[in-house]
C-alpha atoms as a PDB file:
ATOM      1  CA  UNK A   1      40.361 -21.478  54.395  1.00  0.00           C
ATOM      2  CA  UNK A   2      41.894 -24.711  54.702  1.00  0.00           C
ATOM      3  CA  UNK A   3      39.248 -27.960  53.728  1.00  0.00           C
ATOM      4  CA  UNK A   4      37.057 -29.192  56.713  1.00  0.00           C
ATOM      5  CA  UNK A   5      37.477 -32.814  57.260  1.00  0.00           C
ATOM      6  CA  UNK A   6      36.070 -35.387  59.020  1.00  0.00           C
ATOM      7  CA  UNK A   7      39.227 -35.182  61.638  1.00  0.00           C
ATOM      8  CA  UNK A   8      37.954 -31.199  62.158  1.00  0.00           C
ATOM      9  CA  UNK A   9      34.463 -32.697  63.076  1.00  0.00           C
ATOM     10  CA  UNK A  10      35.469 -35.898  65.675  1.00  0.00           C
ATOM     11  CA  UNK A  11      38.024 -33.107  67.360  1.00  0.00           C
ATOM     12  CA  UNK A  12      34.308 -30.691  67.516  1.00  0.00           C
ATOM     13  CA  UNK A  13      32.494 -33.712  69.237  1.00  0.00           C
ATOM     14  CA  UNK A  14      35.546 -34.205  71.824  1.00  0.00           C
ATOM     15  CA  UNK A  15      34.901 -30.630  72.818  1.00  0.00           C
ATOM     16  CA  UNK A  16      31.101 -30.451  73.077  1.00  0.00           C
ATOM     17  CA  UNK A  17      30.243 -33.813  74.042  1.00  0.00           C
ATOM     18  CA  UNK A  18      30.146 -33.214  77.985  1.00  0.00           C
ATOM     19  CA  UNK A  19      28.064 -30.331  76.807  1.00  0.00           C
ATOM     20  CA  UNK A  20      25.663 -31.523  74.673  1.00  0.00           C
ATOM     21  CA  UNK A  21      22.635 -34.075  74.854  1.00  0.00           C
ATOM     22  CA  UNK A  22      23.390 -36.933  72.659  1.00  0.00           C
ATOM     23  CA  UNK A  23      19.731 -37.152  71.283  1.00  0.00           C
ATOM     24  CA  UNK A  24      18.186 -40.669  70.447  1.00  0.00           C
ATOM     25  CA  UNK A  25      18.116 -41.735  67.195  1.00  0.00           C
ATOM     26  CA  UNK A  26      14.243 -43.478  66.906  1.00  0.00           C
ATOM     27  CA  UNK A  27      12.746 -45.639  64.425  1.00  0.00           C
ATOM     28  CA  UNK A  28       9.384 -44.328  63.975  1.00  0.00           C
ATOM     29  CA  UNK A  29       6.449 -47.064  62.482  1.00  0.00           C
ATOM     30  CA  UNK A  30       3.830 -44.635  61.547  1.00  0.00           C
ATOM     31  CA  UNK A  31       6.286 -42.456  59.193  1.00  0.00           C
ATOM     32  CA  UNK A  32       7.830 -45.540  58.160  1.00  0.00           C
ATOM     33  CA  UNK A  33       4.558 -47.496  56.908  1.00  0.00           C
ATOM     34  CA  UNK A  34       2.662 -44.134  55.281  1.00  0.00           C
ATOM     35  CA  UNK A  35       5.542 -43.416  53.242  1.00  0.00           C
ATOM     36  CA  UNK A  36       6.863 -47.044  52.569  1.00  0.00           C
ATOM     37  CA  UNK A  37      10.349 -46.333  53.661  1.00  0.00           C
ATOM     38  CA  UNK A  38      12.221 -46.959  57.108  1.00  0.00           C
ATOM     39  CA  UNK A  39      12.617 -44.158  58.739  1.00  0.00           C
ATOM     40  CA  UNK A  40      15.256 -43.071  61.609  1.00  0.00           C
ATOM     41  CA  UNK A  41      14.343 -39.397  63.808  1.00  0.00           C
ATOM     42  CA  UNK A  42      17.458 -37.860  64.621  1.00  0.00           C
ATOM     43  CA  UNK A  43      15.519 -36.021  67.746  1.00  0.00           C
ATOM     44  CA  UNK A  44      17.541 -32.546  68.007  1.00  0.00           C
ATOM     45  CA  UNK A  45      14.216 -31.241  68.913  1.00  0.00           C
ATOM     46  CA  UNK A  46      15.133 -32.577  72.800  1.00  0.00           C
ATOM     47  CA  UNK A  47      18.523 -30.663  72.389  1.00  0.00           C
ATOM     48  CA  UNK A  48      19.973 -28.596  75.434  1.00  0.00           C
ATOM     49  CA  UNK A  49      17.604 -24.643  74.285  1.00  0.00           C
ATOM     50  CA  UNK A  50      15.795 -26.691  72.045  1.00  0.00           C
ATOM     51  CA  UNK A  51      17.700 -27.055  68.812  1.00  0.00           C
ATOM     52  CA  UNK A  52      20.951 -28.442  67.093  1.00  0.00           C
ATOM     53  CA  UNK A  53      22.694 -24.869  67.186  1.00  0.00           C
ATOM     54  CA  UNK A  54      23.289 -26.404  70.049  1.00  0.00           C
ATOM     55  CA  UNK A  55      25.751 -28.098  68.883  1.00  0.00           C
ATOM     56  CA  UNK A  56      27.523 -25.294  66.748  1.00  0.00           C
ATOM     57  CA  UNK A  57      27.795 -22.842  69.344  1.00  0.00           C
ATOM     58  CA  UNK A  58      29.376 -24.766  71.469  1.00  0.00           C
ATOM     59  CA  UNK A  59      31.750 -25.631  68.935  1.00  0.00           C
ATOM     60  CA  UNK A  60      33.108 -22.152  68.312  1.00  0.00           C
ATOM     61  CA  UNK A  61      32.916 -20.619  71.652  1.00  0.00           C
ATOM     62  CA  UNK A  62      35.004 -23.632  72.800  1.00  0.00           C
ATOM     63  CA  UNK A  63      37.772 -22.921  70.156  1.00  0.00           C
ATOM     64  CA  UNK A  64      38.044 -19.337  70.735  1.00  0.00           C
ATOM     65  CA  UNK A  65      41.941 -18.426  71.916  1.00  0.00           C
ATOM     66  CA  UNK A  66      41.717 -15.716  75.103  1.00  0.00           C
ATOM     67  CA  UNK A  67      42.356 -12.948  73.229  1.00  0.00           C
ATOM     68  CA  UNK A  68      38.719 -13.790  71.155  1.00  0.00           C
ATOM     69  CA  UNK A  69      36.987 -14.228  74.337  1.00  0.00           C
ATOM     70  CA  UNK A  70      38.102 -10.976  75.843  1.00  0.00           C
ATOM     71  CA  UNK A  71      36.703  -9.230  73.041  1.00  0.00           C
ATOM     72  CA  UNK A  72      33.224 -10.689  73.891  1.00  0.00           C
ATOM     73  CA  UNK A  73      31.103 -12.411  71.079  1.00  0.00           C
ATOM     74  CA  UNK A  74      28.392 -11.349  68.803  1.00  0.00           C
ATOM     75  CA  UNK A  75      26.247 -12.759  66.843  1.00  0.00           C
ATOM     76  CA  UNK A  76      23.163 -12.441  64.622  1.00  0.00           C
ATOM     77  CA  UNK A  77      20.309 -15.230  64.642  1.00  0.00           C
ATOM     78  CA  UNK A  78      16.684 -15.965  63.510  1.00  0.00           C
ATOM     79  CA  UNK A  79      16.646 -17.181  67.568  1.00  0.00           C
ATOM     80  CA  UNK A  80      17.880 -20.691  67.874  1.00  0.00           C
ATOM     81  CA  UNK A  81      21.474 -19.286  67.019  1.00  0.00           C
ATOM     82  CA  UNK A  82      21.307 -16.654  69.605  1.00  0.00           C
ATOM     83  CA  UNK A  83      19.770 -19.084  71.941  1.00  0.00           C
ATOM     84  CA  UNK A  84      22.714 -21.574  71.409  1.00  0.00           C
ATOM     85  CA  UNK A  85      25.585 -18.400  71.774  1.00  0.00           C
ATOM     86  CA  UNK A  86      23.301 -17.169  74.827  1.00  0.00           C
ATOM     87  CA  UNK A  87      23.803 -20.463  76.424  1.00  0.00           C
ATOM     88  CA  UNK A  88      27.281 -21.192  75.481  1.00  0.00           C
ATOM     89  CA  UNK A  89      28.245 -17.001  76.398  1.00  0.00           C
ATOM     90  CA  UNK A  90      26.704 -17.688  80.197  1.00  0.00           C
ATOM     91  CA  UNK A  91      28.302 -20.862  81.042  1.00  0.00           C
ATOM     92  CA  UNK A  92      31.301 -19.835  80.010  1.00  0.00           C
ATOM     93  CA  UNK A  93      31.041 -15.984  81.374  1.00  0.00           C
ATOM     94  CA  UNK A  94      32.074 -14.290  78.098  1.00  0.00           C
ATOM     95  CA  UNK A  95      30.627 -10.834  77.452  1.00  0.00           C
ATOM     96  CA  UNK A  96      27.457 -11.697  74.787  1.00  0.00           C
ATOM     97  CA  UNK A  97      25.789  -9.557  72.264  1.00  0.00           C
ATOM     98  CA  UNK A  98      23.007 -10.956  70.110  1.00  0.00           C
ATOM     99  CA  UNK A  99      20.851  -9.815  67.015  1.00  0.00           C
ATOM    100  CA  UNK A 100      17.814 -10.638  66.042  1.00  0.00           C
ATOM    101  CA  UNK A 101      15.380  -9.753  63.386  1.00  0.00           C
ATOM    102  CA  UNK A 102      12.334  -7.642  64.604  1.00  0.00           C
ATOM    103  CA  UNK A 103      10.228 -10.520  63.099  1.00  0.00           C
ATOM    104  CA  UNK A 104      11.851 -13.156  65.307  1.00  0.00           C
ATOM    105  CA  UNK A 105       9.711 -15.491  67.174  1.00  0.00           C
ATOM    106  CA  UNK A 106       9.050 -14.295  70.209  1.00  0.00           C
ATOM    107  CA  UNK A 107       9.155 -17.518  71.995  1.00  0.00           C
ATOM    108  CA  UNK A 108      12.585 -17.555  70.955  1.00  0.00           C
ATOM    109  CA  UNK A 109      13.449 -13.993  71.840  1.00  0.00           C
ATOM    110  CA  UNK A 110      11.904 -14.303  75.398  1.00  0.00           C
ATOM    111  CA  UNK A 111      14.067 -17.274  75.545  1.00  0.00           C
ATOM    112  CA  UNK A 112      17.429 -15.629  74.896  1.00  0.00           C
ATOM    113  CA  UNK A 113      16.256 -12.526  77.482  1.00  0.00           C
ATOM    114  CA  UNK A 114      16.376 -15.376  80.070  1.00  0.00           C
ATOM    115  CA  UNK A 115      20.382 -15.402  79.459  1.00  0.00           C
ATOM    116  CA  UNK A 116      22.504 -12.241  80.545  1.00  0.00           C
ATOM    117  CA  UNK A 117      23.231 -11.075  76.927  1.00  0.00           C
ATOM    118  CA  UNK A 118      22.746  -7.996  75.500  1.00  0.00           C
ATOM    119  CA  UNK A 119      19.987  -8.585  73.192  1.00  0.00           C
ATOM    120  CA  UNK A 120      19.504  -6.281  69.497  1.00  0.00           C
ATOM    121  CA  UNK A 121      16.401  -6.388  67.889  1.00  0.00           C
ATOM    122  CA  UNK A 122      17.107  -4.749  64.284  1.00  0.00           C
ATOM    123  CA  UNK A 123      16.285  -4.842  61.168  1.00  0.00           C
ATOM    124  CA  UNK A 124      13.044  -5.762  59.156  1.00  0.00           C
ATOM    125  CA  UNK A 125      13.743  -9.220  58.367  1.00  0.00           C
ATOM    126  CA  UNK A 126      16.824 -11.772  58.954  1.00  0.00           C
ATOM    127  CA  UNK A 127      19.008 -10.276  56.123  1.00  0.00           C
ATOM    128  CA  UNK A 128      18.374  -6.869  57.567  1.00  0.00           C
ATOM    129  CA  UNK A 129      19.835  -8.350  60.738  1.00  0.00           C
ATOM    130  CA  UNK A 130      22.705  -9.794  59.888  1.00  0.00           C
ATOM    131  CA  UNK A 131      23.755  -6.583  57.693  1.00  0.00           C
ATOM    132  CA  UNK A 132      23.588  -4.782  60.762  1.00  0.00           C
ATOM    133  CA  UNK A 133      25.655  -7.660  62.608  1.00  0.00           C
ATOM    134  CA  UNK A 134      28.331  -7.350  60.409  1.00  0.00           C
ATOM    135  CA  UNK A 135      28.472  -3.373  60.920  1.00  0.00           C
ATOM    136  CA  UNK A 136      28.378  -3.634  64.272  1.00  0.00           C
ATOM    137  CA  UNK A 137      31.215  -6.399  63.931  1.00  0.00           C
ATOM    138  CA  UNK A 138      33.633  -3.697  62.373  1.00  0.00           C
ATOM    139  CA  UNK A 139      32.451  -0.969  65.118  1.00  0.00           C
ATOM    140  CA  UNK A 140      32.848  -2.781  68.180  1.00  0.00           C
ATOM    141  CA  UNK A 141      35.808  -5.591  67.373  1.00  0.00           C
ATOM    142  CA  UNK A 142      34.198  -8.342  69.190  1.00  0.00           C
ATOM    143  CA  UNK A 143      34.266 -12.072  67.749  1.00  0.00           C
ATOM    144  CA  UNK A 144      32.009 -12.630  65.353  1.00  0.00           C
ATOM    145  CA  UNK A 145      29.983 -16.058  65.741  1.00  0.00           C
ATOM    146  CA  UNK A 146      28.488 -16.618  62.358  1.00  0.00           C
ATOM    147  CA  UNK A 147      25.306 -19.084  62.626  1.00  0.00           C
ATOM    148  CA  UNK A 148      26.311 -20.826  59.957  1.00  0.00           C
ATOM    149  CA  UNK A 149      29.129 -19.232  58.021  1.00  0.00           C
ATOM    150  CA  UNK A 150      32.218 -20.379  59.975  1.00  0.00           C
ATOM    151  CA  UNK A 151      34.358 -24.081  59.940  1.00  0.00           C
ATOM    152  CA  UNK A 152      33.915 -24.257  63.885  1.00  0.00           C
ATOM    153  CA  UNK A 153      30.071 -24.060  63.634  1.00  0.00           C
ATOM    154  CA  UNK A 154      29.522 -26.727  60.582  1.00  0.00           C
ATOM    155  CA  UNK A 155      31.707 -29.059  62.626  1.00  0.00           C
ATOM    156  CA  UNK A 156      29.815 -28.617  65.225  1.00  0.00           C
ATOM    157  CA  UNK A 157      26.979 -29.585  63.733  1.00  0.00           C
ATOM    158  CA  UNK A 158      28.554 -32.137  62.134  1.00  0.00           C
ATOM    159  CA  UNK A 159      28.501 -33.938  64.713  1.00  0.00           C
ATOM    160  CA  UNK A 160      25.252 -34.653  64.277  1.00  0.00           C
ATOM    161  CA  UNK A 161      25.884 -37.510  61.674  1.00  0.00           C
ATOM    162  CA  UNK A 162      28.255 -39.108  63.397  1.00  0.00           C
ATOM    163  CA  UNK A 163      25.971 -39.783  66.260  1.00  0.00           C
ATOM    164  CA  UNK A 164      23.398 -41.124  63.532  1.00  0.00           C
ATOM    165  CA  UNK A 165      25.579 -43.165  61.985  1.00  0.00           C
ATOM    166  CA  UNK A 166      27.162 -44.884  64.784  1.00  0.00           C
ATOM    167  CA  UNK A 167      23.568 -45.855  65.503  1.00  0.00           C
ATOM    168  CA  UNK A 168      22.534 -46.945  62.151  1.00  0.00           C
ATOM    169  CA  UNK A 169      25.400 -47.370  59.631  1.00  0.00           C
ATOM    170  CA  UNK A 170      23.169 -48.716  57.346  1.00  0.00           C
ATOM    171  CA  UNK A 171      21.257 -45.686  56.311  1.00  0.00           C
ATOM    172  CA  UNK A 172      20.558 -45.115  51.965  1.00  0.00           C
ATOM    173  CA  UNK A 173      20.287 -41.325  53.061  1.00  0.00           C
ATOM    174  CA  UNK A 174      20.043 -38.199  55.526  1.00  0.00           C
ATOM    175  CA  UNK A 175      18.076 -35.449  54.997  1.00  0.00           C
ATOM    176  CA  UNK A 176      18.248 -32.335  57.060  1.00  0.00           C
ATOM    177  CA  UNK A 177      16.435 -28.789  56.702  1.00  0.00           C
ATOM    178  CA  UNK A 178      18.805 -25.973  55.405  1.00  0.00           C
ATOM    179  CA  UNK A 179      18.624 -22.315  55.730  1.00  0.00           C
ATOM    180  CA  UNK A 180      22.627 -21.283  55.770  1.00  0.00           C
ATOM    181  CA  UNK A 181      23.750 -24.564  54.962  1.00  0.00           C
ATOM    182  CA  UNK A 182      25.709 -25.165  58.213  1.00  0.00           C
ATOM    183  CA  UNK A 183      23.778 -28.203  59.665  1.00  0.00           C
ATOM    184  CA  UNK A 184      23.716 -29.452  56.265  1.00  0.00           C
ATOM    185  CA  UNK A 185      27.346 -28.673  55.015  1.00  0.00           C
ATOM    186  CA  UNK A 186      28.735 -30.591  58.298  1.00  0.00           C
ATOM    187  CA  UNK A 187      26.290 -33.735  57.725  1.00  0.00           C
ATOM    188  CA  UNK A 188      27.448 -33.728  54.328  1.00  0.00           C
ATOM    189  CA  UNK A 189      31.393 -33.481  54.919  1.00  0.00           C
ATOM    190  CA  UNK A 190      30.922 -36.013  58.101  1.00  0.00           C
ATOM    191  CA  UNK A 191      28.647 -38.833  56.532  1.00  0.00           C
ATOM    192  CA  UNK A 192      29.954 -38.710  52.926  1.00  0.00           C
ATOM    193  CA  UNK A 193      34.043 -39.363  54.468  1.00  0.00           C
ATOM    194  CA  UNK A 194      32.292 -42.434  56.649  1.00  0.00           C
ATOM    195  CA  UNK A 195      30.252 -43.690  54.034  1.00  0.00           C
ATOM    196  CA  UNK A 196      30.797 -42.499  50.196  1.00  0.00           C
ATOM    197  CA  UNK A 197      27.713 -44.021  48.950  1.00  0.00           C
ATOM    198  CA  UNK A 198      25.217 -42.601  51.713  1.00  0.00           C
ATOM    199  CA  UNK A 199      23.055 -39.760  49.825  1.00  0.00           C
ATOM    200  CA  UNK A 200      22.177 -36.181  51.286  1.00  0.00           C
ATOM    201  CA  UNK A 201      19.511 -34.279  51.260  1.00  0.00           C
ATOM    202  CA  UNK A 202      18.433 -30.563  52.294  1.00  0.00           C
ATOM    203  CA  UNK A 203      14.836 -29.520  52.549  1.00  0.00           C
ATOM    204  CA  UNK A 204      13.992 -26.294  51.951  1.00  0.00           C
ATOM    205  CA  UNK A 205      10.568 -24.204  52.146  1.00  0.00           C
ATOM    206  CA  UNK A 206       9.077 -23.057  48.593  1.00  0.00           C
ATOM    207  CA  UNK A 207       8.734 -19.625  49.701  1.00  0.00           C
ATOM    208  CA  UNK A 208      12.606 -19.390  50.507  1.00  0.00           C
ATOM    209  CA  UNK A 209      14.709 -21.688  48.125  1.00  0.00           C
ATOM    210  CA  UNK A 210      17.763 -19.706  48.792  1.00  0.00           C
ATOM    211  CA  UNK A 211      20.346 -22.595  48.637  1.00  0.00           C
ATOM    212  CA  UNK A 212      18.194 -24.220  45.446  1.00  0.00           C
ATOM    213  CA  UNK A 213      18.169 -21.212  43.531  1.00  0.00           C
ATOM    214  CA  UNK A 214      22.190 -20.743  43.961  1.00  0.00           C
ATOM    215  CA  UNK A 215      23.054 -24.418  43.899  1.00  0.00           C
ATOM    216  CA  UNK A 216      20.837 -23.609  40.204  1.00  0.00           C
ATOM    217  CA  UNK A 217      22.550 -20.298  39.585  1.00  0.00           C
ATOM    218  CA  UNK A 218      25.891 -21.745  40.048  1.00  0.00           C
ATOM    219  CA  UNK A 219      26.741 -18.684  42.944  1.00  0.00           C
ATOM    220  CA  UNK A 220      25.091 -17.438  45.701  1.00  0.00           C
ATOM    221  CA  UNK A 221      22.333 -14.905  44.826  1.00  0.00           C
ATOM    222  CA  UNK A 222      20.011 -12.562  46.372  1.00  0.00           C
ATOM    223  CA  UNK A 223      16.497 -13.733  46.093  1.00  0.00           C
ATOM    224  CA  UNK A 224      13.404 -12.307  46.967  1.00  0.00           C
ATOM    225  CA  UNK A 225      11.523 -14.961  49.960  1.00  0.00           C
ATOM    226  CA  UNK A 226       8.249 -15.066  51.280  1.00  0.00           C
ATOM    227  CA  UNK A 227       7.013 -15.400  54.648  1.00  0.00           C
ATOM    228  CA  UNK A 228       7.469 -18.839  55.869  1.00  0.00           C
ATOM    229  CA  UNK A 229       6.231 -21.104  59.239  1.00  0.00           C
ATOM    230  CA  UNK A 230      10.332 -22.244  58.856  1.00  0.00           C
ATOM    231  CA  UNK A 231      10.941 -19.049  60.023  1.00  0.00           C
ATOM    232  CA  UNK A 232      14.775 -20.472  61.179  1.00  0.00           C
ATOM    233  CA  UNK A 233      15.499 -21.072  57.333  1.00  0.00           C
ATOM    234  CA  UNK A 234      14.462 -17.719  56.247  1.00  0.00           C
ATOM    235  CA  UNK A 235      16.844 -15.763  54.381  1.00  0.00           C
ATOM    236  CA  UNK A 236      19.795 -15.239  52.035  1.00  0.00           C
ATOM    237  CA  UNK A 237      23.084 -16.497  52.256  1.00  0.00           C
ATOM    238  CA  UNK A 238      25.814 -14.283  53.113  1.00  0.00           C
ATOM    239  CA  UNK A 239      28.206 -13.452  50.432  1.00  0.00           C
ATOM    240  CA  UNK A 240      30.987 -16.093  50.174  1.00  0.00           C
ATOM    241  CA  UNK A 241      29.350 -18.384  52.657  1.00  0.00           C
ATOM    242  CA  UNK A 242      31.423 -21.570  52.675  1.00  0.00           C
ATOM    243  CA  UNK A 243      28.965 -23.710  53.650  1.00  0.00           C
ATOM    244  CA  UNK A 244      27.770 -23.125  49.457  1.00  0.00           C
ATOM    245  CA  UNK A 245      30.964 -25.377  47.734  1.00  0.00           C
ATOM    246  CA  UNK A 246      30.406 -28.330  50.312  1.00  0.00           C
ATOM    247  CA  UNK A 247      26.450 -28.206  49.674  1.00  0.00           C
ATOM    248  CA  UNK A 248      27.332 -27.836  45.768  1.00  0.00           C
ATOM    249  CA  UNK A 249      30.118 -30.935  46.189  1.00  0.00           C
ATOM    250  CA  UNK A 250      28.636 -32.928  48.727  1.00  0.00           C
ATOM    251  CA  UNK A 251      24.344 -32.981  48.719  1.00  0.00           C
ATOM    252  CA  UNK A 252      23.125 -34.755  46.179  1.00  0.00           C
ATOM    253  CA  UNK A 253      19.455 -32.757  45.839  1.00  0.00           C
ATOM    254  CA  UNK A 254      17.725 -29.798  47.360  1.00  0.00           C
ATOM    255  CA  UNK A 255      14.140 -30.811  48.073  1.00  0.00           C
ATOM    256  CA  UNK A 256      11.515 -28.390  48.069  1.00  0.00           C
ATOM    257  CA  UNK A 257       8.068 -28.336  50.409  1.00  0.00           C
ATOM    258  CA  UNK A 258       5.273 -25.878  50.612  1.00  0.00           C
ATOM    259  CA  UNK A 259       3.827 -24.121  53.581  1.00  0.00           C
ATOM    260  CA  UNK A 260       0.931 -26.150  53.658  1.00  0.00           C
ATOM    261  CA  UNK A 261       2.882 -29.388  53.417  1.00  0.00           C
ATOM    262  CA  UNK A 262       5.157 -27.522  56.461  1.00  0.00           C
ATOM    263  CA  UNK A 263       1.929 -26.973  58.484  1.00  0.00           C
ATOM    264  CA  UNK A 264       0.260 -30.291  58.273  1.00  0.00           C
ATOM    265  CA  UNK A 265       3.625 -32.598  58.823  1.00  0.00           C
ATOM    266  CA  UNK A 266       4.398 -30.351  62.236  1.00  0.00           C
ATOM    267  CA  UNK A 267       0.356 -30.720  63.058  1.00  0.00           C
ATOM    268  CA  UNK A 268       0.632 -34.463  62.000  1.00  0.00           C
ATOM    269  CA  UNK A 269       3.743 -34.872  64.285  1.00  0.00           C
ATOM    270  CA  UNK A 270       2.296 -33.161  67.498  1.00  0.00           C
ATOM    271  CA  UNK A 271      -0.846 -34.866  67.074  1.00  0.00           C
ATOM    272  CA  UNK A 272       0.896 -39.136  66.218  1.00  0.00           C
ATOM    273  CA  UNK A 273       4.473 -38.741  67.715  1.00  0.00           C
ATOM    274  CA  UNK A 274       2.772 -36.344  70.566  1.00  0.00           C
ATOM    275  CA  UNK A 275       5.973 -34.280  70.194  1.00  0.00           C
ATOM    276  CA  UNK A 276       6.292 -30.859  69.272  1.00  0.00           C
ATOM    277  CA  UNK A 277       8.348 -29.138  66.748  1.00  0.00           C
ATOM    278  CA  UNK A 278       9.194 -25.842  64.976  1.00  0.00           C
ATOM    279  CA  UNK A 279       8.142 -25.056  61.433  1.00  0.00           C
ATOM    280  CA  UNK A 280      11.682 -25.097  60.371  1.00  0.00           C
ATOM    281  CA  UNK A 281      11.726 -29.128  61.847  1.00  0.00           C
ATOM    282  CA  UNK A 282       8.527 -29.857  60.111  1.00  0.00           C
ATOM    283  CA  UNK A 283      10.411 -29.002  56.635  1.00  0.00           C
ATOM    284  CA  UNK A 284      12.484 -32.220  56.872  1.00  0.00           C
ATOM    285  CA  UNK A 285       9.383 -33.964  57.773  1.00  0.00           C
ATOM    286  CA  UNK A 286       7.309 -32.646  55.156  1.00  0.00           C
ATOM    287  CA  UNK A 287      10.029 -34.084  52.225  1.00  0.00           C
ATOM    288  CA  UNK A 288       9.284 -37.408  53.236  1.00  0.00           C
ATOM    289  CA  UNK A 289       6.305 -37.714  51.135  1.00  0.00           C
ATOM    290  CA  UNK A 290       9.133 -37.105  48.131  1.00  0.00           C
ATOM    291  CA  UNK A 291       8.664 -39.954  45.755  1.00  0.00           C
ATOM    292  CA  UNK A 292      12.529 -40.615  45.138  1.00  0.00           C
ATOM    293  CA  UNK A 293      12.715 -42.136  48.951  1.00  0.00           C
ATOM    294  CA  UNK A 294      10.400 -44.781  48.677  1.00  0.00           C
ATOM    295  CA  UNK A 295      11.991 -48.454  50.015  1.00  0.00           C
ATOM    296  CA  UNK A 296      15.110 -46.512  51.207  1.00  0.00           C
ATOM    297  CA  UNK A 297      16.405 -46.335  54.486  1.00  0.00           C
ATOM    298  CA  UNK A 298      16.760 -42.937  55.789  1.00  0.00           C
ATOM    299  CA  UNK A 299      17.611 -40.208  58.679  1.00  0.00           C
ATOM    300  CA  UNK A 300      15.843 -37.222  59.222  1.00  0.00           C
ATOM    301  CA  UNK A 301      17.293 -34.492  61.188  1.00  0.00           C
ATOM    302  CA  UNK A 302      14.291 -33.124  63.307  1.00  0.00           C
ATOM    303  CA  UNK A 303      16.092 -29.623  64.125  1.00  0.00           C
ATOM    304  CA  UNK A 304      14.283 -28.300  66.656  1.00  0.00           C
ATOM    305  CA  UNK A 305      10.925 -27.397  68.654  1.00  0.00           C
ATOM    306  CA  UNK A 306      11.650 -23.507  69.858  1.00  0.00           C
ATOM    307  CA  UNK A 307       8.003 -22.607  68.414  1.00  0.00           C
ATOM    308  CA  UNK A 308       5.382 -20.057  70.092  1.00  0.00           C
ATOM    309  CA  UNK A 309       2.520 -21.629  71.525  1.00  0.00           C
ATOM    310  CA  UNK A 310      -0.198 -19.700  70.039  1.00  0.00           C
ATOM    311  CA  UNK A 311       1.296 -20.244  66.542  1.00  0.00           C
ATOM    312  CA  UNK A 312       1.672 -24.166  67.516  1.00  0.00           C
ATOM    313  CA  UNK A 313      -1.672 -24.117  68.657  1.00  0.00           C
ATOM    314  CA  UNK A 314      -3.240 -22.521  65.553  1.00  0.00           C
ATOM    315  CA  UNK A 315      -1.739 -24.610  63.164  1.00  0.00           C
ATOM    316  CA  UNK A 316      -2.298 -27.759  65.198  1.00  0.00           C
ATOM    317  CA  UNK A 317      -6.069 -26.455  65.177  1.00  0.00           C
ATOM    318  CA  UNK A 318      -6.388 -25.891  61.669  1.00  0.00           C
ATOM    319  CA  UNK A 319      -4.740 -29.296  60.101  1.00  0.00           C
ATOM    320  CA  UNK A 320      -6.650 -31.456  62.838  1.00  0.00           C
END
């Protein structure tokens, strides 16, 4: 596959911008003074279905050549994927099939049933899912739209950093949550080409260090994971992911939070920024209290807010 450049992402945000929200970029005091750092919200949470996949989606479907698009598209997804590919599928009438884990939110599945897609629940858990995906790739020839595993998509949400950076080009660092390492590979590739000396960050739950544990092992690996409120970061990697050299060339650390750390920076947020975001969000958040950032200036990707109420409601309740 050739190298993704910076080019590959400005061409993605000609495509998608008429699309897309561009989503503010706000200082916020309160984060900035507790942690003694400034800080800049990337708000992705107000994104077009609630998220930056957003962005990625729209990327790929809008690259497709007709022969892709008469083949319909299909997909697998924790939800915000398959809410982005719903989305995309709909406006532009392509034929839409989309998998989800069994486990997947349901405010996120009742989401995509809005859309006229044919929706899959399978599998026990995301990896189950996207096993299945793949099969049903090779049985029914339609277009595969990887959620993170494909040069269209990681431009796409590339694009990402060079909204941030137009906005504040004097940022020390980003730091974004990673599951896949799409969001994060395209951030990478698109910030470290404008500015060499910015660093990068993922933030990843404890209880599913996927991308630590291979960025450690040298290679992707299986891993055993643990149940986790970031349920959009849940997973393993799919063998010979690309988005796992540009993480490995490009981010500079992998920064690891806990589920109670997850909880109270999403119940924290709700309850001071009176804005409401998804566990998976709430990781990025959480990493702030890292030591390593202190008197830096710095971007956090807040990825999205496509979380059930009841859950929001009992975490919210308990960390008040």
């Amino acid at each position: 596959m050739k190298r993704l450049t910076l080019a590959a992402i400005e061409a993605a945000q000609a495509r998608i911008q008429r699309t897309i929200h561009r989503t503010p970029l706000a200082y916020s005091r309160r984060l900035s003074n507790e942690c003694s750092l400034e800080v800049f919200l990337k708000l992705e949470c107000f994104q077009t279905t609630g998220s930056f996949k957003l962005r990625g989606a729209t990327a790929k479907l809008s690259a497709l050549n007709e022969e892709e698009k008469a083949r319909g598209v299909l997909t697998v997804s924790a939800g915000n994927h398959g809410l982005a590919v719903a989305h995309c599928a709909a406006a532009l009438k392509l034929d839409a099939t989309i998998v989800v884990p069994q486990t997947a939110s349901r405010a996120k599945v009742e989401a995509i049933q809005r859309y006229p897609v044919t929706l899959l629940e399978r599998g026990a858990n995301y990896d189950e899912a996207e096993r299945l995906a793949r099969e049903l790739e090779q049985q029914t020839g339609k277009t595969f739209v990887s959620p993170y595993n494909d040069a269209e998509v990681i431009a796409g949400q590339g694009t990402i950093a060079l909204e941030i950076l137009a906005d504040a080009p004097h940022l020390d660092a980003i730091i974004a949550p990673i599951g896949g390492g799409g969001l994060l590979a395209g951030i990478a590739i698109a910030a470290k080409a404008l500015n060499p000396n910015i660093k990068i960050y993922g933030a990843e739950p404890v209880a599913t260090p996927t991308m630590r544990e291979a960025l450690q092992a040298g290679r992707i690996i299986e891993i055993e994971d643990d149940d986790t409120l970031a349920d959009g970061l849940a997973g393993n990697i799919e063998a010979g992911s690309i988005t796992f050299p540009i993480i490995q060339e490009l981010v500079d650390e992998i920064i690891l939070v806990s589920e109670a750390e997850i909880a109270e920076a999403l119940a924290r947020f709700a309850r001071e920024e009176h804005i409401i975001v998804e566990g998976s969000a709430a990781v990025a958040l959480a990493a702030l209290q890292d030591s390593r950032f202190k008197g830096q200036r710095l971007g956090v990707v807040v990825s999205g807010r496509n979380i059930s109420l009841d859950l929001f409601t009992t975490i919210v309740t308990r960390y008040s």
